[in-house]
N, C-alpha and C. Protein backbone atom coordinates (compact mmCIF):
# COMPACT_ATOMS: atom_id res chain seq x y z
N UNK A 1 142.33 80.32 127.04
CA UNK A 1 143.52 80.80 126.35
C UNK A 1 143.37 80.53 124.86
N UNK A 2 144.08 81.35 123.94
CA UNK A 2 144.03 81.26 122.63
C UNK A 2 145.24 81.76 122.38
N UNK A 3 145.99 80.75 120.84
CA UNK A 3 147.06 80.54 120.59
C UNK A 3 147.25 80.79 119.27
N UNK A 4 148.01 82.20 118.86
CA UNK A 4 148.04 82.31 117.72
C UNK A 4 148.88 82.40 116.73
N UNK A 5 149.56 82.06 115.63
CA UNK A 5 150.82 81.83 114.82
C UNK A 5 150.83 83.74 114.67
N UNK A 6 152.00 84.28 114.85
CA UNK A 6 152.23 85.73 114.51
C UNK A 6 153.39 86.06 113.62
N UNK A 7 153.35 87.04 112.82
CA UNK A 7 154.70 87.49 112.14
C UNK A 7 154.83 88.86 111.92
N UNK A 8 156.19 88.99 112.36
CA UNK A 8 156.52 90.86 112.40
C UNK A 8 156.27 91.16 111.35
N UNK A 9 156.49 92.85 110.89
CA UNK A 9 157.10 93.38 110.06
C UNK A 9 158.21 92.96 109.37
N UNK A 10 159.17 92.03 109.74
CA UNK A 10 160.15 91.46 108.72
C UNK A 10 159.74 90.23 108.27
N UNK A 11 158.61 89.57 108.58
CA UNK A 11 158.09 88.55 108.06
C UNK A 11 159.14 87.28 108.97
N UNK A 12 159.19 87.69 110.64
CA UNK A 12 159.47 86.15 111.47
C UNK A 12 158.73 85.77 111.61
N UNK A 13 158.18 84.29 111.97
CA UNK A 13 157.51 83.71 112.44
C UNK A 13 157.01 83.52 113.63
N UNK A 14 156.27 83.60 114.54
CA UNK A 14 156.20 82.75 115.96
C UNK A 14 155.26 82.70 116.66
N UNK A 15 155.33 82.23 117.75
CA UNK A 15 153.65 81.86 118.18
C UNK A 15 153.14 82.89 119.64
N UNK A 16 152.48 82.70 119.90
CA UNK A 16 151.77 83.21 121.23
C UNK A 16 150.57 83.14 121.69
N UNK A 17 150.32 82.59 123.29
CA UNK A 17 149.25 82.60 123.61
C UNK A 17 148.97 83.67 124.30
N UNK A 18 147.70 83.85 124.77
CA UNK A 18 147.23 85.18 124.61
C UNK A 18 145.64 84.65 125.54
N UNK A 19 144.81 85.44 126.63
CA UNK A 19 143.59 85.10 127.36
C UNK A 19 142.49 85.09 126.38
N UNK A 20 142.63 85.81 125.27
CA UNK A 20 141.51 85.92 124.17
C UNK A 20 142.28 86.84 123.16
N UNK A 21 141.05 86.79 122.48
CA UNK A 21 141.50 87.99 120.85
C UNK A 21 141.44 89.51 121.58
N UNK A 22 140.37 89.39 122.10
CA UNK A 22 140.70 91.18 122.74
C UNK A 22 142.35 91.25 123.47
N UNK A 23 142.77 90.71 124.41
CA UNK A 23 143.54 90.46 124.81
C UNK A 23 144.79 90.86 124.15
N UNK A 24 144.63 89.63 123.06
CA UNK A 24 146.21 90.49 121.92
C UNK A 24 145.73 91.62 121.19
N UNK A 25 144.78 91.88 120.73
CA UNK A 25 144.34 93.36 120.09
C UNK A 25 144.89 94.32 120.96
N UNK A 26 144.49 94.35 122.36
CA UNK A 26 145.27 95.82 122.94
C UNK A 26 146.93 95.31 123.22
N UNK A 27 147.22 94.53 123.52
CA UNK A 27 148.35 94.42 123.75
C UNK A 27 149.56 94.62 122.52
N UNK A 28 148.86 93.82 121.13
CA UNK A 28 149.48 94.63 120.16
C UNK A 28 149.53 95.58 119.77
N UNK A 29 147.88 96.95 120.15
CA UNK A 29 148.26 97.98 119.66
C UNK A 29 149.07 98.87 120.45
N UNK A 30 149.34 98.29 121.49
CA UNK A 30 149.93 98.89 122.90
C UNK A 30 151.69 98.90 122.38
N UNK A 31 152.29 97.94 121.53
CA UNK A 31 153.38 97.81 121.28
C UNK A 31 154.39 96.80 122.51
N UNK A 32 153.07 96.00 123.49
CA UNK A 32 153.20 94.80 124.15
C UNK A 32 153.97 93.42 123.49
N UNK A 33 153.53 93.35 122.52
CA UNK A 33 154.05 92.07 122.22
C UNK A 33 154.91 92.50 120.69
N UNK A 34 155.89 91.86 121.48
CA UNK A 34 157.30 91.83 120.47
C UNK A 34 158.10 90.71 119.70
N UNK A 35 158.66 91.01 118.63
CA UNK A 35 159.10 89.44 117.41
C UNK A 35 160.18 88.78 118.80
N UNK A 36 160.60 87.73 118.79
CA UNK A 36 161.26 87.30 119.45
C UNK A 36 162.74 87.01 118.59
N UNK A 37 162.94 87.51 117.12
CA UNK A 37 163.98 87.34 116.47
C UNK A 37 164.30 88.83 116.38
N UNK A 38 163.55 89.85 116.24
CA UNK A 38 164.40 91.26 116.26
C UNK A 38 163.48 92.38 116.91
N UNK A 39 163.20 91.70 117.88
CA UNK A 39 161.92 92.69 118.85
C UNK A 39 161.31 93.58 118.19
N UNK A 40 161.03 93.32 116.85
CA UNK A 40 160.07 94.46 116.15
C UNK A 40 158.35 94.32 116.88
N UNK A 41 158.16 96.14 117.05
CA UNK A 41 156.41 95.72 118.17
C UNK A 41 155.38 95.66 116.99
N UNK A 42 155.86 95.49 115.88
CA UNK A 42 154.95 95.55 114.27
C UNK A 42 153.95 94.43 114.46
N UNK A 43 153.21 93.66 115.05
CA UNK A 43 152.93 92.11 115.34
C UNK A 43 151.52 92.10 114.50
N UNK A 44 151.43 91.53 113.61
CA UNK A 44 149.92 91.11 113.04
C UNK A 44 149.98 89.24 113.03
N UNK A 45 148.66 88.88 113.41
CA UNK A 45 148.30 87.66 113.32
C UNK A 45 148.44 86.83 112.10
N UNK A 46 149.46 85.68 111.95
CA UNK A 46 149.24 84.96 110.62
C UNK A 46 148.26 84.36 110.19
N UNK A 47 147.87 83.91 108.59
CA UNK A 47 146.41 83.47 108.73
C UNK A 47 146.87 81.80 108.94
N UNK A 48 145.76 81.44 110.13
CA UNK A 48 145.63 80.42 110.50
C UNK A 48 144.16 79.85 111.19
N UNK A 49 144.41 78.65 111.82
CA UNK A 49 142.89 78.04 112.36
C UNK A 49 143.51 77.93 113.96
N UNK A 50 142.92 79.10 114.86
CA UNK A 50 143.45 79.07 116.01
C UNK A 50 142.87 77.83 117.05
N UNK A 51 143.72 77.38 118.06
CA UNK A 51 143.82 76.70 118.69
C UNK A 51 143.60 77.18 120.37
N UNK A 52 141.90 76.93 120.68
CA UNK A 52 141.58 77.56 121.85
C UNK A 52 141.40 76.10 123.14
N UNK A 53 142.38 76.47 123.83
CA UNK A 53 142.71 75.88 125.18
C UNK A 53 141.62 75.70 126.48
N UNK A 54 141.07 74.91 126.30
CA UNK A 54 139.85 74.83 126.89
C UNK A 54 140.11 74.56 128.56
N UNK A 55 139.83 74.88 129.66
CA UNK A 55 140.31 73.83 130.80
C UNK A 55 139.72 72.95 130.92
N UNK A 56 140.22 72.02 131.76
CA UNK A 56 139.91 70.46 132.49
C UNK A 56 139.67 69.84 131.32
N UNK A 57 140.31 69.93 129.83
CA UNK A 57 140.33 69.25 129.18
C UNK A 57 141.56 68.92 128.91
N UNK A 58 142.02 67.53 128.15
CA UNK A 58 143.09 67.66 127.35
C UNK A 58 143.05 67.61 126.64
N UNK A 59 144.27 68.12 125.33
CA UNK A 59 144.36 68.14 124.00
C UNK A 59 144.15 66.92 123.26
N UNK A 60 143.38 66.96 121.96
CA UNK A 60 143.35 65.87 121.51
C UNK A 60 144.51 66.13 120.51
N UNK A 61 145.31 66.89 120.46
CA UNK A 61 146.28 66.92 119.54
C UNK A 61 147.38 66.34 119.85
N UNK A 62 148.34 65.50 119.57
CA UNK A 62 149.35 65.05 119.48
C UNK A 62 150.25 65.48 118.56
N UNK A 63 151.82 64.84 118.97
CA UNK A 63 152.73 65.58 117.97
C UNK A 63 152.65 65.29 116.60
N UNK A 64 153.36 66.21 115.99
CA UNK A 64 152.72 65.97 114.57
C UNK A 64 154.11 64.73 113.96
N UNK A 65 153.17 64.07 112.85
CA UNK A 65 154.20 63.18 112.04
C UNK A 65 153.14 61.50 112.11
N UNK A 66 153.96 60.54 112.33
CA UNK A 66 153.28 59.27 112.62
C UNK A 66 152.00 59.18 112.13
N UNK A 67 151.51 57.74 111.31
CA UNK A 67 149.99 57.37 111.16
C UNK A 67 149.46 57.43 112.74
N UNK A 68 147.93 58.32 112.11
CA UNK A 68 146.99 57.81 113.43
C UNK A 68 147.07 59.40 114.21
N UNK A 69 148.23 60.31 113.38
CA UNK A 69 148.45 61.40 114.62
C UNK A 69 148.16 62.21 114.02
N UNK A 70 147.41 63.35 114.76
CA UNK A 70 146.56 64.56 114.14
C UNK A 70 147.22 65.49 114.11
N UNK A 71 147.12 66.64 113.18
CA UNK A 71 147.92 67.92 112.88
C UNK A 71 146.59 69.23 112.59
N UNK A 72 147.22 70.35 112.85
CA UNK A 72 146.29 71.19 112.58
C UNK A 72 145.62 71.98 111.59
N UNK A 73 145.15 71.79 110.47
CA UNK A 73 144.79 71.93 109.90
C UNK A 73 143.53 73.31 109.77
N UNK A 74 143.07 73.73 108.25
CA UNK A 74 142.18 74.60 108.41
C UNK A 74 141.94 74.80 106.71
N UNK A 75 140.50 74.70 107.09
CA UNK A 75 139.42 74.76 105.32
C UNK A 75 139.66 76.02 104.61
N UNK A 76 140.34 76.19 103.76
CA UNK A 76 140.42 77.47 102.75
C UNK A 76 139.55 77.78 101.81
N UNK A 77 139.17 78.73 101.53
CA UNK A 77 138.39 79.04 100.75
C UNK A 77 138.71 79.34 99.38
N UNK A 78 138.35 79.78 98.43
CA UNK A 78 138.92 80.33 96.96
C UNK A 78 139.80 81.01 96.69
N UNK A 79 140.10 81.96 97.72
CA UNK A 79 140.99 82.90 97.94
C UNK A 79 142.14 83.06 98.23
N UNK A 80 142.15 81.59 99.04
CA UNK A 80 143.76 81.52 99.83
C UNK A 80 144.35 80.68 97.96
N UNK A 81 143.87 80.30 97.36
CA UNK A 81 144.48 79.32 96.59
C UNK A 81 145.25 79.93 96.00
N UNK A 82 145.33 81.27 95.46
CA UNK A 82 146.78 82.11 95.09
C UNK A 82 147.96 81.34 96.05
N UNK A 83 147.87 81.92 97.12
CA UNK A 83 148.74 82.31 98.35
C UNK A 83 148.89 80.48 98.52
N UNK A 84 148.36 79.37 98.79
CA UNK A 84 148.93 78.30 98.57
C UNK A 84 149.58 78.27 97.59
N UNK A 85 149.50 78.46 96.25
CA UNK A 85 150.07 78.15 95.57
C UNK A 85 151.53 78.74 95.38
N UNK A 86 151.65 79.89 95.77
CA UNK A 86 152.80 80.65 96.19
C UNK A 86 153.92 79.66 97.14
N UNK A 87 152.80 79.75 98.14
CA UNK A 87 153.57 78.97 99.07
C UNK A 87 154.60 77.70 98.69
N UNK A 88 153.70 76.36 98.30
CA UNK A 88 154.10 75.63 97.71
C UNK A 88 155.23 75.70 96.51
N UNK A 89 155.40 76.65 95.90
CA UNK A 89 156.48 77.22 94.96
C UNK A 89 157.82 77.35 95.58
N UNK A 90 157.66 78.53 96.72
CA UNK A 90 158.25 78.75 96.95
C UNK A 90 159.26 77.40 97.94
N UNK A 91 158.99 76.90 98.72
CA UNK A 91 159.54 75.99 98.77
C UNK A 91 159.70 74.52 97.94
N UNK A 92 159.20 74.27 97.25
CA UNK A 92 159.94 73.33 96.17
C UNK A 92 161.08 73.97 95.19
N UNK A 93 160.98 75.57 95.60
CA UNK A 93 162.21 76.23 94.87
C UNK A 93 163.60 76.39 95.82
N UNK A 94 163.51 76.85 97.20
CA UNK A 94 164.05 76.54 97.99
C UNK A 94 164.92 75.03 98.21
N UNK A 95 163.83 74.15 97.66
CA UNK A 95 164.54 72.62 98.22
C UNK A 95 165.55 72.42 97.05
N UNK A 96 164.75 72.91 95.83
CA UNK A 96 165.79 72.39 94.82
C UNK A 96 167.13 73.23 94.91
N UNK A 97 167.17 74.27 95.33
CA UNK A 97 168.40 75.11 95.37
C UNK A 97 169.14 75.24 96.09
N UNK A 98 168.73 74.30 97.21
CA UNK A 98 170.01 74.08 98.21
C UNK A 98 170.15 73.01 98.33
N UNK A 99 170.92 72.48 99.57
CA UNK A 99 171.41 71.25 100.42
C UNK A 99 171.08 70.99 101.52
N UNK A 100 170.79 69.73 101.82
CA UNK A 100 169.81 69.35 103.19
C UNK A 100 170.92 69.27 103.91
N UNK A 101 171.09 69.13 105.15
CA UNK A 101 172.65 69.53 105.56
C UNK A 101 171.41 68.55 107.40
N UNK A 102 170.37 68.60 106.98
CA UNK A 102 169.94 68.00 108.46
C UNK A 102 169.92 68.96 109.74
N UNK A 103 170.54 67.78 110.70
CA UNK A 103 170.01 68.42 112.09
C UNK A 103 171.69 68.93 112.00
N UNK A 104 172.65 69.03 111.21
CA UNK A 104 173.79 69.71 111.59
C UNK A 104 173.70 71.18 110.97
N UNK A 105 172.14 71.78 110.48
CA UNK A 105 172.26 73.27 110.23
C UNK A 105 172.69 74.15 110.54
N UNK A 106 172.59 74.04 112.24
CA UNK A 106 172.97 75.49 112.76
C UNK A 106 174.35 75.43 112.75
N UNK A 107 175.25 74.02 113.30
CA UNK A 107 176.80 74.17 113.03
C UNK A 107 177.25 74.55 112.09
N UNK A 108 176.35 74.03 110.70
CA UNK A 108 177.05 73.88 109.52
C UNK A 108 176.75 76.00 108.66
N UNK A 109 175.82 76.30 109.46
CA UNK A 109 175.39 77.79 108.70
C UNK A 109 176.49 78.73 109.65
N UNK A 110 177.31 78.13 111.09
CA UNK A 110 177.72 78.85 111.77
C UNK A 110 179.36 78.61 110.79
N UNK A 111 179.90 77.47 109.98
CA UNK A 111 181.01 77.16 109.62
C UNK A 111 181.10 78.21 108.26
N UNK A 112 180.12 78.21 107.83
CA UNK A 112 179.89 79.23 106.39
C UNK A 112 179.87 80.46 106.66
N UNK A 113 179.38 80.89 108.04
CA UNK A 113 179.27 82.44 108.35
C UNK A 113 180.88 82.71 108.62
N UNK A 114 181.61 81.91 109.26
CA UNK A 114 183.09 81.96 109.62
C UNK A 114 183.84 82.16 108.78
N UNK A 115 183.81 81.09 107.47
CA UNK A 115 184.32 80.72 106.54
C UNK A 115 185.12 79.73 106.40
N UNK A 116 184.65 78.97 107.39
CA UNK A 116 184.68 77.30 107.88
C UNK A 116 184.57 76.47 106.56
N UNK A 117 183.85 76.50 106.06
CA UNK A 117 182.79 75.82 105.29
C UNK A 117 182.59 76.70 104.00
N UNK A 118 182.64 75.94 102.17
CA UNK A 118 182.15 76.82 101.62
C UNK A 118 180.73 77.50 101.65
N UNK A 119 180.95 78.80 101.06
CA UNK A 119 179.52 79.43 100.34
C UNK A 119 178.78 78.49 99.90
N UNK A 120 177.92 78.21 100.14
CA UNK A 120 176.51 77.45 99.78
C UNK A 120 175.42 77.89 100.26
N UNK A 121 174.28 77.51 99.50
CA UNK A 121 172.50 77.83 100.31
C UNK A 121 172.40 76.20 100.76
N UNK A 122 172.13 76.31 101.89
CA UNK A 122 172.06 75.07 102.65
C UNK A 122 170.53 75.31 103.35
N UNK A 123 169.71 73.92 103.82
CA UNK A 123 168.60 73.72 104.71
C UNK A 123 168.74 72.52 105.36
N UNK A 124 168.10 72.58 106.55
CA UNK A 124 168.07 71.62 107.61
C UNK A 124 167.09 72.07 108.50
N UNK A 125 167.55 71.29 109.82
CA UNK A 125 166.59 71.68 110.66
C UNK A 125 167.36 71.98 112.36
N UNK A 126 166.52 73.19 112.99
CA UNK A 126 166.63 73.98 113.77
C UNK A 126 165.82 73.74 114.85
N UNK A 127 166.46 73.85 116.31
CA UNK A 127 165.24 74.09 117.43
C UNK A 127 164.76 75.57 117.08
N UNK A 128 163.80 75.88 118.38
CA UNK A 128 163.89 77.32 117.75
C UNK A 128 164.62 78.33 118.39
N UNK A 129 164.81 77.90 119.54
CA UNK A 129 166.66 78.34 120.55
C UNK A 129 167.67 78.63 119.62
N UNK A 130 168.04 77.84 118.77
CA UNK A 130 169.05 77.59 118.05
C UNK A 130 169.00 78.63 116.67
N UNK A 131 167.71 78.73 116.05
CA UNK A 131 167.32 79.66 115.46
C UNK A 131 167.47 80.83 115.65
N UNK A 132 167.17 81.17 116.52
CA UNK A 132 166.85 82.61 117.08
C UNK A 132 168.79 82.63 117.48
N UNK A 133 169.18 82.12 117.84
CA UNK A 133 170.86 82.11 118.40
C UNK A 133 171.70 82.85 117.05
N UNK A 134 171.34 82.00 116.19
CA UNK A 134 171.67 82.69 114.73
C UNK A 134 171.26 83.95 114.04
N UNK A 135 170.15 84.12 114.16
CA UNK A 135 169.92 85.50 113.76
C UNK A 135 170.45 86.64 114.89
N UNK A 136 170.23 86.35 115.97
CA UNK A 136 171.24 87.41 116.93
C UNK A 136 172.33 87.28 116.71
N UNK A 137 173.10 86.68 115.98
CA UNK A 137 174.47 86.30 115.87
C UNK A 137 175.10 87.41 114.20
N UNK A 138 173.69 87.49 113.45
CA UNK A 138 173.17 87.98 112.66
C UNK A 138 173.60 87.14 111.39
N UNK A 139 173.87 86.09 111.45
CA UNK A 139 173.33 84.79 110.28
C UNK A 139 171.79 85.26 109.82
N UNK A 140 171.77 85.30 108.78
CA UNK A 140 170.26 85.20 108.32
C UNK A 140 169.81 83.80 107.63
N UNK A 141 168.45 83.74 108.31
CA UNK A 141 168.28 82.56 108.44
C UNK A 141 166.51 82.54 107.72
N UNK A 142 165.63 81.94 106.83
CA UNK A 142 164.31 81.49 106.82
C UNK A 142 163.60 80.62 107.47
N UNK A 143 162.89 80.64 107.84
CA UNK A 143 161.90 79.45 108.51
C UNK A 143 161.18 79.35 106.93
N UNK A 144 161.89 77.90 106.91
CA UNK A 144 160.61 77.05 105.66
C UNK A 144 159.36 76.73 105.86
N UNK A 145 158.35 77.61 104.74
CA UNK A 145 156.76 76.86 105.22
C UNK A 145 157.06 75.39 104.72
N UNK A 146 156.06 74.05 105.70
CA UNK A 146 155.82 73.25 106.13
C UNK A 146 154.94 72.73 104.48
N UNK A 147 155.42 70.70 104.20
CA UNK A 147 154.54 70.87 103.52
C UNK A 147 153.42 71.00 103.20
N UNK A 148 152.30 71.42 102.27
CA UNK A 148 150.82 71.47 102.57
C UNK A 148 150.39 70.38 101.89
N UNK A 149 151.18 69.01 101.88
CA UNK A 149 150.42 67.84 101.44
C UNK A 149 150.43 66.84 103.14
N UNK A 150 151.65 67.37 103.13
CA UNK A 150 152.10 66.58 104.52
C UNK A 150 153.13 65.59 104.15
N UNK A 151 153.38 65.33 102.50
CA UNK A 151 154.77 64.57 102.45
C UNK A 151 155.87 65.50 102.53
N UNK A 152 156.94 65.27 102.84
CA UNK A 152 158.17 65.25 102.80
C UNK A 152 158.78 66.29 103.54
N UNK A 153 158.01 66.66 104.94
CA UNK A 153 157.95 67.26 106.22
C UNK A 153 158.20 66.62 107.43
């Protein structure tokens, strides 16, 4: 099995495993595999360092966070360093312009959509149940890229 980070045409995020690369090649051009935030069948692979599932082994990966615990990582070349650097922008612009609001996001983005709660750009954090609950709800919502130092993630 092979496991790959994907994003629609509207730029969602999400993952999927898949028996191989041929595998999702026809199935995406087939219009098989769909966003799980607005079933768009648009699906191209994000760039990443895929994660192939070997049997009768186990993962040496553990959850991410804690000294001692491994995360997934992947060697860039000259090229991506635009697109990091983007990245990284863009969320240190994000952080500064809102409010961490925590693990009470989804209540607190559901009190603002009501008008519970003032207008504000708020961030926190989301299962991805809970995520997806909101955008069907049609809250619009970002998934923040992750940091690429590894502090303050």
């Amino acid at each position: 099995m092979i496991h790959y980070s994907l994003v629609c045409a509207e730029a969602h995020e999400f993952d999927g495993w898949f028996r191989d690369s041929a595998t999702f090649d026809a199935q995406a051009a087939g219009g098989h595999v769909s966003c799980p935030f607005c079933q768009s069948s648009q699906i191209t692979k994000a760039p990443m360092a895929p994660h192939v599932a070997r049997g009768g082994k186990k993962s040496r990966r553990k959850s991410e966070g804690g000294e001692g615990e491994t995360r997934e990582v992947a060697l860039l070349d000259e090229r991506h360093e635009q697109l990091r650097g983007m990245i990284r922008e863009l969320r240190e612009t994000v952080i500064a312009a809102t409010e961490d609001v925590g693990e009470r996001f989804p209540t607190e983005a559901r009190k603002i959509q009501d008008g519970d709660a003032p207008d504000r750009p708020i961030r926190g954090r989301a299962t991805f149940a809970e995520a997806k609950a909101l955008l069907d709800d049609g809250i619009e919502i970002l998934a923040l890229p992750g940091s690429l130092t590894g502090e303050g993630s």
